[in-house]
C-alpha atoms as a PDB file:
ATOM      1  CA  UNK A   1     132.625  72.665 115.975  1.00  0.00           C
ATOM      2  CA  UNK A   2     129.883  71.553 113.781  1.00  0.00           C
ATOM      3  CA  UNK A   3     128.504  73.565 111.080  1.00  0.00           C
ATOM      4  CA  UNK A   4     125.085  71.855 112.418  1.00  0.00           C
ATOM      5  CA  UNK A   5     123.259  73.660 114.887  1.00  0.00           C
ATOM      6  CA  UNK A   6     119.237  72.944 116.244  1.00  0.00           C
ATOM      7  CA  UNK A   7     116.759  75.183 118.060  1.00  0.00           C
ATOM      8  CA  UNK A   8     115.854  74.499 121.288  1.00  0.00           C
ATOM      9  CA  UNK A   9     113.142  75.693 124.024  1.00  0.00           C
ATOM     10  CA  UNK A  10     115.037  75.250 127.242  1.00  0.00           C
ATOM     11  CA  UNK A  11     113.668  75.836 130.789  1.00  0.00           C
ATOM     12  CA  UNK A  12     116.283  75.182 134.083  1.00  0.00           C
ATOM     13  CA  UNK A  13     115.794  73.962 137.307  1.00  0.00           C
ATOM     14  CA  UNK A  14     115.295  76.818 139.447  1.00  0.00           C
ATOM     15  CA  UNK A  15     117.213  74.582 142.154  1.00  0.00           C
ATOM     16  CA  UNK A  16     119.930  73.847 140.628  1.00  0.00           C
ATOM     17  CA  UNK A  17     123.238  74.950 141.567  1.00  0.00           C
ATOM     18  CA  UNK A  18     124.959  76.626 138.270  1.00  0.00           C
ATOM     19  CA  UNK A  19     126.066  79.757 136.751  1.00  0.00           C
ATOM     20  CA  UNK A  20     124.843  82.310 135.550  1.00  0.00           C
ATOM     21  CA  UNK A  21     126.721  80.854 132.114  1.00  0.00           C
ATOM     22  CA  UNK A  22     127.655  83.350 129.772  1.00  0.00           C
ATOM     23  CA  UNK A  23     125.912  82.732 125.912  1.00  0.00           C
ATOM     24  CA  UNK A  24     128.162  80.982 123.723  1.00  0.00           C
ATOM     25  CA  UNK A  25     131.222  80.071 126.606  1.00  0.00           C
ATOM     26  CA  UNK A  26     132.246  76.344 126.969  1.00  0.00           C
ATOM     27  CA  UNK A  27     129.796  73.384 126.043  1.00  0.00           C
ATOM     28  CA  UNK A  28     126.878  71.478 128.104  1.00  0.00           C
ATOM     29  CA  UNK A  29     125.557  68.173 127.285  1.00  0.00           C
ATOM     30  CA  UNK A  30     122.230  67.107 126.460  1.00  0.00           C
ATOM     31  CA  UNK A  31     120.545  63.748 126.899  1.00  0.00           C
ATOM     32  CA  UNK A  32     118.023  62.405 124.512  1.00  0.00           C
ATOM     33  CA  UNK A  33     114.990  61.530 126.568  1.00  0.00           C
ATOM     34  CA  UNK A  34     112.250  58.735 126.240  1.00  0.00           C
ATOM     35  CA  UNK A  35     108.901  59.150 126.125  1.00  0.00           C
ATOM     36  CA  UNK A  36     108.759  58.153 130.351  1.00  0.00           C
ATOM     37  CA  UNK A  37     111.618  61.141 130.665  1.00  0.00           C
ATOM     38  CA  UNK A  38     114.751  59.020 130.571  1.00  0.00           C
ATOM     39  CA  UNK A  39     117.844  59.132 129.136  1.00  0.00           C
ATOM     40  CA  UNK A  40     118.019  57.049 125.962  1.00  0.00           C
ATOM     41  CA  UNK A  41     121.960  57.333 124.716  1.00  0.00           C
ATOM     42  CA  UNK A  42     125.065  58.642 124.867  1.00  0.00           C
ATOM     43  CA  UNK A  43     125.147  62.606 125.623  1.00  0.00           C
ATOM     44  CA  UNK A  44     125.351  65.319 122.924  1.00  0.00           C
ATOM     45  CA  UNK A  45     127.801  68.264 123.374  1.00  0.00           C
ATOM     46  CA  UNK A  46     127.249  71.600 121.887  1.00  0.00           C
ATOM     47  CA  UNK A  47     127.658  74.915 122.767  1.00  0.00           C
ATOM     48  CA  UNK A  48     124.724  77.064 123.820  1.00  0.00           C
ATOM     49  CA  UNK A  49     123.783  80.362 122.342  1.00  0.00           C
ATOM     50  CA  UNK A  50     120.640  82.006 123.923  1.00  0.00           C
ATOM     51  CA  UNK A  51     118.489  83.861 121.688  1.00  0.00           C
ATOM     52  CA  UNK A  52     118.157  87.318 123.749  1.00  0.00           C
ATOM     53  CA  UNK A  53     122.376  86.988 124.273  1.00  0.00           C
ATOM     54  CA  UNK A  54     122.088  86.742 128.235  1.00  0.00           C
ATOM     55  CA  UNK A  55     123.603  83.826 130.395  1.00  0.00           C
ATOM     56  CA  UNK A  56     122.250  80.518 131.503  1.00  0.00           C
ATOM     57  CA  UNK A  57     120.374  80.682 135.248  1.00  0.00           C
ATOM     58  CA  UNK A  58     118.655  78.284 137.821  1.00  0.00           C
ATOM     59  CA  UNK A  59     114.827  79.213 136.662  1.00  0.00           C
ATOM     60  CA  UNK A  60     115.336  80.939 133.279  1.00  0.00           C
ATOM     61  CA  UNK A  61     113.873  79.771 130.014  1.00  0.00           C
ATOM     62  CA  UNK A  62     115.109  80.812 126.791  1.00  0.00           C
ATOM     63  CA  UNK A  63     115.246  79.561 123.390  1.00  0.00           C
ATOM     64  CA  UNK A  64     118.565  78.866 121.947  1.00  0.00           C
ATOM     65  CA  UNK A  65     121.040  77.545 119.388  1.00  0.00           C
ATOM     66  CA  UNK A  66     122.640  74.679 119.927  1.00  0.00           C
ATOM     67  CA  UNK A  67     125.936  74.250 117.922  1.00  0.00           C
ATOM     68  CA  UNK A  68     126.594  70.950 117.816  1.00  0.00           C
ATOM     69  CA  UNK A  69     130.236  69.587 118.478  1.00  0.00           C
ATOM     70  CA  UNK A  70     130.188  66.483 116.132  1.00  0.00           C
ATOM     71  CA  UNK A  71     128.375  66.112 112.695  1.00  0.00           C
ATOM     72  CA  UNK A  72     127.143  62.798 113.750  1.00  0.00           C
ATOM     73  CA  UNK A  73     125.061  64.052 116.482  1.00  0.00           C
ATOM     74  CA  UNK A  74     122.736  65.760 114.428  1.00  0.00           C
ATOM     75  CA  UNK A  75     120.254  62.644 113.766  1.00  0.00           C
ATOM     76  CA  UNK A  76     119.886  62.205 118.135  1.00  0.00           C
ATOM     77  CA  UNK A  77     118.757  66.271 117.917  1.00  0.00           C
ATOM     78  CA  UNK A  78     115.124  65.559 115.163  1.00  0.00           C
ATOM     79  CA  UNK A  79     112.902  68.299 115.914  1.00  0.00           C
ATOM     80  CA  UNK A  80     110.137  67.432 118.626  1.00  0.00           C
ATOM     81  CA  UNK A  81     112.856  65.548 120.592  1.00  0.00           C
ATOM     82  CA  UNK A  82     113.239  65.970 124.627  1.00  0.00           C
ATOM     83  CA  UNK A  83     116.616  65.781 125.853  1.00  0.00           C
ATOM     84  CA  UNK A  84     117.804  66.663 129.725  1.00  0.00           C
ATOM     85  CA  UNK A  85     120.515  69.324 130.159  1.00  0.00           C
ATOM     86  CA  UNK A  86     123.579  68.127 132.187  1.00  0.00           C
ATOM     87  CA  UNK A  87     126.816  70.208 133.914  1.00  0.00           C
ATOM     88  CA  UNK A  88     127.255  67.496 136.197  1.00  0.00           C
ATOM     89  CA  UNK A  89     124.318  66.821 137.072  1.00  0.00           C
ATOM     90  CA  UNK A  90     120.357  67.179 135.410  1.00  0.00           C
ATOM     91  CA  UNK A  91     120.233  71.359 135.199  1.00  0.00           C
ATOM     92  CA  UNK A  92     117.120  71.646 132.907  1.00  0.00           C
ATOM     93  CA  UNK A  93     115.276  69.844 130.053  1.00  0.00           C
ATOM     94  CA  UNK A  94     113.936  71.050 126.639  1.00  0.00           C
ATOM     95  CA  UNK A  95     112.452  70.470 123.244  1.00  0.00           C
ATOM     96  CA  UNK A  96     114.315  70.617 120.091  1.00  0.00           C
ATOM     97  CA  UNK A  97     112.399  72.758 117.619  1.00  0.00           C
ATOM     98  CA  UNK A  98     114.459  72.578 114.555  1.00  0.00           C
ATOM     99  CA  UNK A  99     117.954  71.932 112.695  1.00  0.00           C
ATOM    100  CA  UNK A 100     119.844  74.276 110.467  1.00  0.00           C
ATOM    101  CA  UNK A 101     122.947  74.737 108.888  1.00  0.00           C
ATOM    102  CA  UNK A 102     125.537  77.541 110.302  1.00  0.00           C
ATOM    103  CA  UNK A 103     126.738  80.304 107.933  1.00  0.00           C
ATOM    104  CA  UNK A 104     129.114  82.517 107.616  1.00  0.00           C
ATOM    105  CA  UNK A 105     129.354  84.963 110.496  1.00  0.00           C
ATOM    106  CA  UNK A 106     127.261  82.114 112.475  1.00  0.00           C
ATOM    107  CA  UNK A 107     123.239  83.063 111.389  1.00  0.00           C
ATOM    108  CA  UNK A 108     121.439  80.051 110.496  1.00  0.00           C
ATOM    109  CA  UNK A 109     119.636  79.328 107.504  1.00  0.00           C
ATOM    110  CA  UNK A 110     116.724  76.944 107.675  1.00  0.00           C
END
C-alpha cells in the first residue's frame, strides 16, 4: 500500500446493493469524473477508512481516508476532484478534499 492517502466526502447510493463494508477491509475503486459526471480514466484502488470507524452502507455518507494502492495514483486524487465509487458497479460518488502523507501507526499529517 501507498504511504499516500486523500480525504474524501463520500455519499452512497441508497439503492445500491452492497455491504455493510467493514472500515479498512479489502479495496474499492474510484473513477475520476468530468465536469458532465463521467468517468475520465483508468480506476484508482485504495482502501477505505471511514472517519467515525463504522462500515460502508447503501445511503450513508461519511468522510474518509483513502489509502491509495499505487504512488502514481496520487496526481488523478487533487483536492476538489469528483470521482464515482465502484464494487462492480457505480455504489456512490464523492469529492476529494485533500492529500497527505501516512505515518507511523497510520495518522496523517497534512
Amino acid at each position: 500500500m501507498s504511504p499516500i492517502a486523500v480525504s474524501a466526502s463520500l455519499s452512497f447510493d441508497p439503492e445500491a446493493t452492497f455491504g455493510p463494508i467493514p472500515s479498512g477491509l479489502g479495496s474499492l475503486l474510484y473513477y475520476p469524473l468530468d465536469s458532465e459526471g463521467q468517468r475520465t480514466e483508468a480506476a484508482v484502488g485504495a482502501v477505505t477508512f471511514v472517519d467515525d470507524g463504522a462500515s460502508l452502507a447503501p445511503g450513508r455518507s461519511v468522510t474518509a481516508e483513502l489509502r491509495l494502492l499505487e504512488d502514481s495514483d496520487a496526481v488523478r486524487l487533487l483536492p476538489g476532484a469528483r470521482v464515482a465509487v465502484w464494487l462492480g458497479q457505480v455504489i456512490g460518488e464523492g469529492t476529494i478534499l485533500g492529500q497527505s502523507e501516512v505515518v507511523g501507526s497510520g495518522s496523517l499529517t497534512e
